[in-house]
C-alpha atoms as a PDB file:
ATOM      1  CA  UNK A   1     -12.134  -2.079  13.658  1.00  0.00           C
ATOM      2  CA  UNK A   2     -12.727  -4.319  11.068  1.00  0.00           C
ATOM      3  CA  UNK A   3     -12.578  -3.630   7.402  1.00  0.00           C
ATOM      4  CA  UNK A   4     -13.977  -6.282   4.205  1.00  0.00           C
ATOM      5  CA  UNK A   5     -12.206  -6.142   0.796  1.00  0.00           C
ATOM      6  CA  UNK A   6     -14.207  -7.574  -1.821  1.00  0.00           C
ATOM      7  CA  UNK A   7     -12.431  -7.788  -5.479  1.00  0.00           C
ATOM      8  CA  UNK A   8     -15.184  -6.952  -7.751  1.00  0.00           C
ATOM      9  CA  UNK A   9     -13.173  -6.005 -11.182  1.00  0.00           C
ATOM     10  CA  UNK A  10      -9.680  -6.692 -12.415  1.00  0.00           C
ATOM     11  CA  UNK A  11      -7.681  -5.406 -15.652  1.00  0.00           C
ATOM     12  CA  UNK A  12      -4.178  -5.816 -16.386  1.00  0.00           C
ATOM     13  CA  UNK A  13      -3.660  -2.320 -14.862  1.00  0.00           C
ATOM     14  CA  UNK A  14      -6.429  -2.415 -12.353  1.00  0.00           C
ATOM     15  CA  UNK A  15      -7.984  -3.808  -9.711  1.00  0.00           C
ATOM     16  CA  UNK A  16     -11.482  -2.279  -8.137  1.00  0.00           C
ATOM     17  CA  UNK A  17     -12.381  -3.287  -4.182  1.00  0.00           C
ATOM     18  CA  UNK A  18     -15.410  -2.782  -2.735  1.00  0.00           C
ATOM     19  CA  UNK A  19     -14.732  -2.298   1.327  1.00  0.00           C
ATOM     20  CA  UNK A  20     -16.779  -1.370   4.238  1.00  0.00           C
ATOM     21  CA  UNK A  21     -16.989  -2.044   7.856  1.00  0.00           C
ATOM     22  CA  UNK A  22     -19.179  -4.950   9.977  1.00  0.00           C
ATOM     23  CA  UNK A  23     -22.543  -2.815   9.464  1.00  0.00           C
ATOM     24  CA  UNK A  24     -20.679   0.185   7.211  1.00  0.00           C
ATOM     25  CA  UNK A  25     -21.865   1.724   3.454  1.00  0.00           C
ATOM     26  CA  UNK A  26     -19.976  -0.546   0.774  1.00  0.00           C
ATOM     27  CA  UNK A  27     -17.184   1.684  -0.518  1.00  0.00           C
ATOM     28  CA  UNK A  28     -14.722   1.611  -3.398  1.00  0.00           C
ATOM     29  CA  UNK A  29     -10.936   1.923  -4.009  1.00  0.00           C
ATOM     30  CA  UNK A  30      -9.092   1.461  -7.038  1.00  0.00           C
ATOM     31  CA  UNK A  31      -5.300   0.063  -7.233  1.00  0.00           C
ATOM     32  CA  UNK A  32      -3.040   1.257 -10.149  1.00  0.00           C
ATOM     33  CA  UNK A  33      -0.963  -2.096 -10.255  1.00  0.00           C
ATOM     34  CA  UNK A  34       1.627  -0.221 -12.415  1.00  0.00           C
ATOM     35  CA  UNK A  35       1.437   3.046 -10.092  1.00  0.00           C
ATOM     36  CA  UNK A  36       0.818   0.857  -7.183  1.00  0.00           C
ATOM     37  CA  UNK A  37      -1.259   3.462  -5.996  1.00  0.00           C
ATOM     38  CA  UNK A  38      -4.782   2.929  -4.294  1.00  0.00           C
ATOM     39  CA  UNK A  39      -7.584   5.573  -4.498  1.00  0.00           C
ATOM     40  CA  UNK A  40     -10.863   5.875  -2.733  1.00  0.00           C
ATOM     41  CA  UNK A  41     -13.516   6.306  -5.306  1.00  0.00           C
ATOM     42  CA  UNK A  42     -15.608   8.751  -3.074  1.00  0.00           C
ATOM     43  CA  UNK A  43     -12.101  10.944  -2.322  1.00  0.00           C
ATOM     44  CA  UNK A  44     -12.421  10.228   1.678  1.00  0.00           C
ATOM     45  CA  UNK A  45      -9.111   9.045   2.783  1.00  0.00           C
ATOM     46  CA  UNK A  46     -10.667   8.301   6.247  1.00  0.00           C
ATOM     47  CA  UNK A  47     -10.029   5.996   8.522  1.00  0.00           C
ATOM     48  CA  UNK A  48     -11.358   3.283   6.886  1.00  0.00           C
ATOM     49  CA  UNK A  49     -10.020   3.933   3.468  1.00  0.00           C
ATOM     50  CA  UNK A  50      -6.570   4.038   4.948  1.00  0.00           C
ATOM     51  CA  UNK A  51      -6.860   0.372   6.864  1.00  0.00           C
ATOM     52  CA  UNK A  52      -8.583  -1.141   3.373  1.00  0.00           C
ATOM     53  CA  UNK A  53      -5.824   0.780   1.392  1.00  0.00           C
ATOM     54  CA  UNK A  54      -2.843  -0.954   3.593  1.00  0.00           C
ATOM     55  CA  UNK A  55      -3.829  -3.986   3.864  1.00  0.00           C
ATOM     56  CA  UNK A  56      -4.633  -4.238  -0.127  1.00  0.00           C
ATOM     57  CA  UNK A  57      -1.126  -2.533  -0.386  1.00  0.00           C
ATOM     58  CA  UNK A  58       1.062  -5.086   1.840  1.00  0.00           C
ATOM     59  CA  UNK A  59      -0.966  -7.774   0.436  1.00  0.00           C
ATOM     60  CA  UNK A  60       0.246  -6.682  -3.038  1.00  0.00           C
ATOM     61  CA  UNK A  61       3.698  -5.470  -2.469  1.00  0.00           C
ATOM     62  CA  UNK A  62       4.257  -9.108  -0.961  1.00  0.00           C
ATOM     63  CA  UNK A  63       3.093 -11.438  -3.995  1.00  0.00           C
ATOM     64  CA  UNK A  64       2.250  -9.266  -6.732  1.00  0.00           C
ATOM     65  CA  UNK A  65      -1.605 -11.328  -6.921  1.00  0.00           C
ATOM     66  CA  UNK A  66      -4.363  -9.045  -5.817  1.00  0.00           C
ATOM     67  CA  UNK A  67      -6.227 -11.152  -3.844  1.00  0.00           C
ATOM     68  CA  UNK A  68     -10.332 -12.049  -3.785  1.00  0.00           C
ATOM     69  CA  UNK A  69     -10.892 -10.857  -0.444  1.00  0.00           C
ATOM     70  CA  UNK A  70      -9.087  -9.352   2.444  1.00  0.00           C
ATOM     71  CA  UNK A  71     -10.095  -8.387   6.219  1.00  0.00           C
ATOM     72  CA  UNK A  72      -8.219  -5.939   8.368  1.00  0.00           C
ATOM     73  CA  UNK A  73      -8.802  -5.912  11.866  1.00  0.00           C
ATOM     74  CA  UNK A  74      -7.392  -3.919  14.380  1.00  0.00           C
END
């Protein structure tokens, strides 16, 4: 599997991904920096969500910078 984080919006509390497979729907997740807490927009915590959602979360956790873009493959 592999999963494409897009940043498309950041505040100073939050940060809004699009993410979606190789040939998948474009889906969104929102990070709570102060929470640090990610939510799927649609409220599917599939699969998917859960690969986008770690990655964004040890990308995070390590630097504190929410990055542009992100792939998880596994």
């Amino acid at each position: 599997m592999i999963v494409y984080l897009h940043k498309e919006h950041e505040t100073e509390t939050e940060v809004r991904y699009r993410f979606h497979l190789t040939d998948g729907v474009d889906r969104r997740l929102v990070m709570d920096k102060r929470a640090e807490t990610i939510q799927p927009d649609d409220g599917n915590r599939d699969g998917v969500f859960q690969a986008a959602a770690s990655k964004l979360a040890r990308a995070w956790l390590d630097t504190k910078i929410a990055p542009e873009r992100l792939i998880h493959q596994s």
